[in-house]
C-alpha atoms as a PDB file:
ATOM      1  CA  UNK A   1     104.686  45.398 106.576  1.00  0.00           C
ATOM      2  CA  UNK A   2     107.399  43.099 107.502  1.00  0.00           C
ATOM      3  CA  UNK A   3     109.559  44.291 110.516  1.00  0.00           C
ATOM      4  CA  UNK A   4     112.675  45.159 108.363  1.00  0.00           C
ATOM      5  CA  UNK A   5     110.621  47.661 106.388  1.00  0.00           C
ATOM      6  CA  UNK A   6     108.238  48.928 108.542  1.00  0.00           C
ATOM      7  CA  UNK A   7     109.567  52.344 109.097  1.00  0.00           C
ATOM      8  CA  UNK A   8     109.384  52.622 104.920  1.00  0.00           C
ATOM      9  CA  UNK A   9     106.247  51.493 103.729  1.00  0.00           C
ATOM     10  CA  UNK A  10     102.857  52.123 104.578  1.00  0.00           C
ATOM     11  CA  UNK A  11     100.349  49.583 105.827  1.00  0.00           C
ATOM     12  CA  UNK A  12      98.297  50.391 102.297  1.00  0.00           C
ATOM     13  CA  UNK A  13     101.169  49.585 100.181  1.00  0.00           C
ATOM     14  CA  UNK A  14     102.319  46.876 102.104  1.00  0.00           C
ATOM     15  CA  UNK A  15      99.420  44.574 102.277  1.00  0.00           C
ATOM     16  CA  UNK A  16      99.398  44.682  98.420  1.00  0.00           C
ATOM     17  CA  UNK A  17     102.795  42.868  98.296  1.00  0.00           C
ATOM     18  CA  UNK A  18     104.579  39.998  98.853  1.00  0.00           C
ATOM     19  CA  UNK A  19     107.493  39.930 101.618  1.00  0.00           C
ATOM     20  CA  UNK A  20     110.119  40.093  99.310  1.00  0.00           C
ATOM     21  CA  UNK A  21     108.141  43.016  97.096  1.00  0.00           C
ATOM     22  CA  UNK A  22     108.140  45.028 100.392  1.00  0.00           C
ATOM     23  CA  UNK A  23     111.865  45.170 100.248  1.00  0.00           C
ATOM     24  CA  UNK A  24     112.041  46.095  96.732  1.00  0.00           C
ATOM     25  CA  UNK A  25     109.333  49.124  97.514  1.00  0.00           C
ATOM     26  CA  UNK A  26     111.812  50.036 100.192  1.00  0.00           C
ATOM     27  CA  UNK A  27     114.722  49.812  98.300  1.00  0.00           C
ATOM     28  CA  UNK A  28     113.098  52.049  95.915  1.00  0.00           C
ATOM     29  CA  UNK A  29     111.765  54.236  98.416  1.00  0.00           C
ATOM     30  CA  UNK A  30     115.492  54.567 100.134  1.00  0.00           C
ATOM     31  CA  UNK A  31     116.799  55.124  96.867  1.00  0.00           C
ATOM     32  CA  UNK A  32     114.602  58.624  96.219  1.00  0.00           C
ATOM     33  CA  UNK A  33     115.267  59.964  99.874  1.00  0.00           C
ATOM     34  CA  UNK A  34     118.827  59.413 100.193  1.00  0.00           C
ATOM     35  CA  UNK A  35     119.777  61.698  97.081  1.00  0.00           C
ATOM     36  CA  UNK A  36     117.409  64.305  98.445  1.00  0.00           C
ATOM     37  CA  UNK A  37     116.113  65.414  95.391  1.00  0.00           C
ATOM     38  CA  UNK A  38     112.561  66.918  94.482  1.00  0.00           C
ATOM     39  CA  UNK A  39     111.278  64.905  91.258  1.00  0.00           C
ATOM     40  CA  UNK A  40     113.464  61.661  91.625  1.00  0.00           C
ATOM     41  CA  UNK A  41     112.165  58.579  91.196  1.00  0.00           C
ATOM     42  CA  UNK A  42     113.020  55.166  91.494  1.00  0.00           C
ATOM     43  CA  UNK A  43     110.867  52.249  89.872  1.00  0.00           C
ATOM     44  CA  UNK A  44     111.342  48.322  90.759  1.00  0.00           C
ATOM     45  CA  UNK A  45     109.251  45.529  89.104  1.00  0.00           C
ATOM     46  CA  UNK A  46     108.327  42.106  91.633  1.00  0.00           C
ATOM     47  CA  UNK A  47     110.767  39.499  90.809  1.00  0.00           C
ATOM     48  CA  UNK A  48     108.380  37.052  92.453  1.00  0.00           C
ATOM     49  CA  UNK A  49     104.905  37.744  90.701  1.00  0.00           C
ATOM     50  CA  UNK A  50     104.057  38.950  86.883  1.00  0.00           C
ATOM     51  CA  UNK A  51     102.299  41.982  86.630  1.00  0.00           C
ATOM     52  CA  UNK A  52     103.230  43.521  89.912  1.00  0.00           C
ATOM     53  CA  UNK A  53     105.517  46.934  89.903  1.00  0.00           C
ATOM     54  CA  UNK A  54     105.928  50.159  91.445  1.00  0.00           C
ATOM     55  CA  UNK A  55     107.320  53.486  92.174  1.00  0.00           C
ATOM     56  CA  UNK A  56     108.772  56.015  94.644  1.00  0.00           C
ATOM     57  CA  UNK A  57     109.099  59.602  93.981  1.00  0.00           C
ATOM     58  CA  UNK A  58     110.007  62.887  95.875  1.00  0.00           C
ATOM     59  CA  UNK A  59     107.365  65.465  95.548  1.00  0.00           C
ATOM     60  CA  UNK A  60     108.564  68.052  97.880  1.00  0.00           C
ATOM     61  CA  UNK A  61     111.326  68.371 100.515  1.00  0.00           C
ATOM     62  CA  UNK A  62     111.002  71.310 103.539  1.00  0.00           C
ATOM     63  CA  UNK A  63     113.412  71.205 106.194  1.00  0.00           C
ATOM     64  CA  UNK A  64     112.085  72.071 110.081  1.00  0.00           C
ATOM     65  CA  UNK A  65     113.598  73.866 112.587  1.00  0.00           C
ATOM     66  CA  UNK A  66     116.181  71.717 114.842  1.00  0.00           C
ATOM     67  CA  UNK A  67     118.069  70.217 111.532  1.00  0.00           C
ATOM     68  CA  UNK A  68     115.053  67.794 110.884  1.00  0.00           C
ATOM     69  CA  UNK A  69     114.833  67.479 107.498  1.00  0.00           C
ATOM     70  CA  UNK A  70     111.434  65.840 105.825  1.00  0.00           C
ATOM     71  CA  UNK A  71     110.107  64.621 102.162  1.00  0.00           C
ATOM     72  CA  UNK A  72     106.622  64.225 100.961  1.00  0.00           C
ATOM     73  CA  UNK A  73     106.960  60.629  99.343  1.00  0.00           C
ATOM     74  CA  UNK A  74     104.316  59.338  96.632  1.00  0.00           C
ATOM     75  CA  UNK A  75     104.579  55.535  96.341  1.00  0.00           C
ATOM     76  CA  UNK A  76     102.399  53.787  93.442  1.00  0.00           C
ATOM     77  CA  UNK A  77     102.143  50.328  93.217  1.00  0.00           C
ATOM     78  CA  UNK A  78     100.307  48.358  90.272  1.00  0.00           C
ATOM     79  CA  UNK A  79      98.755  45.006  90.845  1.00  0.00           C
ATOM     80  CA  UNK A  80      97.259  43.171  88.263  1.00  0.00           C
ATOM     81  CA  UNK A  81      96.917  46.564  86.466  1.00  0.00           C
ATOM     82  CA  UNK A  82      95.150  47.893  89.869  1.00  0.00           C
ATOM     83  CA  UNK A  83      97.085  50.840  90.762  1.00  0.00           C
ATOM     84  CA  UNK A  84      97.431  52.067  94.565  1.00  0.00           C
ATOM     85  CA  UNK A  85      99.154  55.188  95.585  1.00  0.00           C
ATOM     86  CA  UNK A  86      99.872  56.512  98.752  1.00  0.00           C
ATOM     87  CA  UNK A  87     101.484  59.977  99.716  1.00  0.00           C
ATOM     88  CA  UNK A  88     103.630  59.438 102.922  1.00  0.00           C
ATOM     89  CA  UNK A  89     105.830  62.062 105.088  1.00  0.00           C
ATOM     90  CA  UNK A  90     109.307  60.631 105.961  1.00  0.00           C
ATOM     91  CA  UNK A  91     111.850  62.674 108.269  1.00  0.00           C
ATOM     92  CA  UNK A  92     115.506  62.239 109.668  1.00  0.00           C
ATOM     93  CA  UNK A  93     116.919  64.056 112.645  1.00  0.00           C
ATOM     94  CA  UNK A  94     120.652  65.594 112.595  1.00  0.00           C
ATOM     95  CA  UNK A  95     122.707  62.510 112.823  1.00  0.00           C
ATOM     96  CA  UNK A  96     120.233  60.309 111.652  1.00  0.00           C
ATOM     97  CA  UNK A  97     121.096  57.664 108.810  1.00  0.00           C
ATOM     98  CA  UNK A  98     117.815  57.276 107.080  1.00  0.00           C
ATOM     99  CA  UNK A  99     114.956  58.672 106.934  1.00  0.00           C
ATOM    100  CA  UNK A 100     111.428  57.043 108.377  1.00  0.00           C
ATOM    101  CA  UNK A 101     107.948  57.456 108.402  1.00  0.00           C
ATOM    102  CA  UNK A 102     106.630  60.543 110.361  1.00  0.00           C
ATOM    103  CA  UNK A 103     103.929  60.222 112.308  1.00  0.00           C
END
């Protein structure tokens, strides 16, 4: 991924896209974790290429010990009607802005 998203997207849904595609994916990704919510989604279509769209949703959200709070993410992306999805973990630490890929 470029170095602005890299902490958002995954390496599998990133090589798929353009650069400015990986900022839409992130913006959509940002979107779903900052209201929290279990079920939300946020779609974006490429403004660059035809035929190229995607999604973020929020399929569960468990908070850890510590005030860490972490989402399991599902990103789909459709390319040329080949669709890709990836399930990712993203976290924030008490105090933190947003929240980023967990390792």
């Amino acid at each position: 991924p470029i170095a602005e998203v890299s902490g958002t997207l995954t390496n599998a849904i990133a090589c798929k896209l353009d650069p400015a595609e990986q900022v839409q994916a992130a913006a959509a990704t940002e979107a779903v974790t900052r209201g929290e919510a279990v079920g939300a989604t946020a779609n974006w279509t490429s403004e660059t290429r035809e035929n190229v769209s995607g999604s973020s949703s929020v399929v569960a959200r468990n908070d850890e010990r510590g005030g860490r709070r972490c989402m399991s993410v599902t990103d789909v992306v459709i390319v040329e009607g080949e669709e890709t999805t990836v399930s990712k973990r993203m976290c924030k630490g008490p105090g933190e802005a947003r929240y980023v890929i967990a390792a």
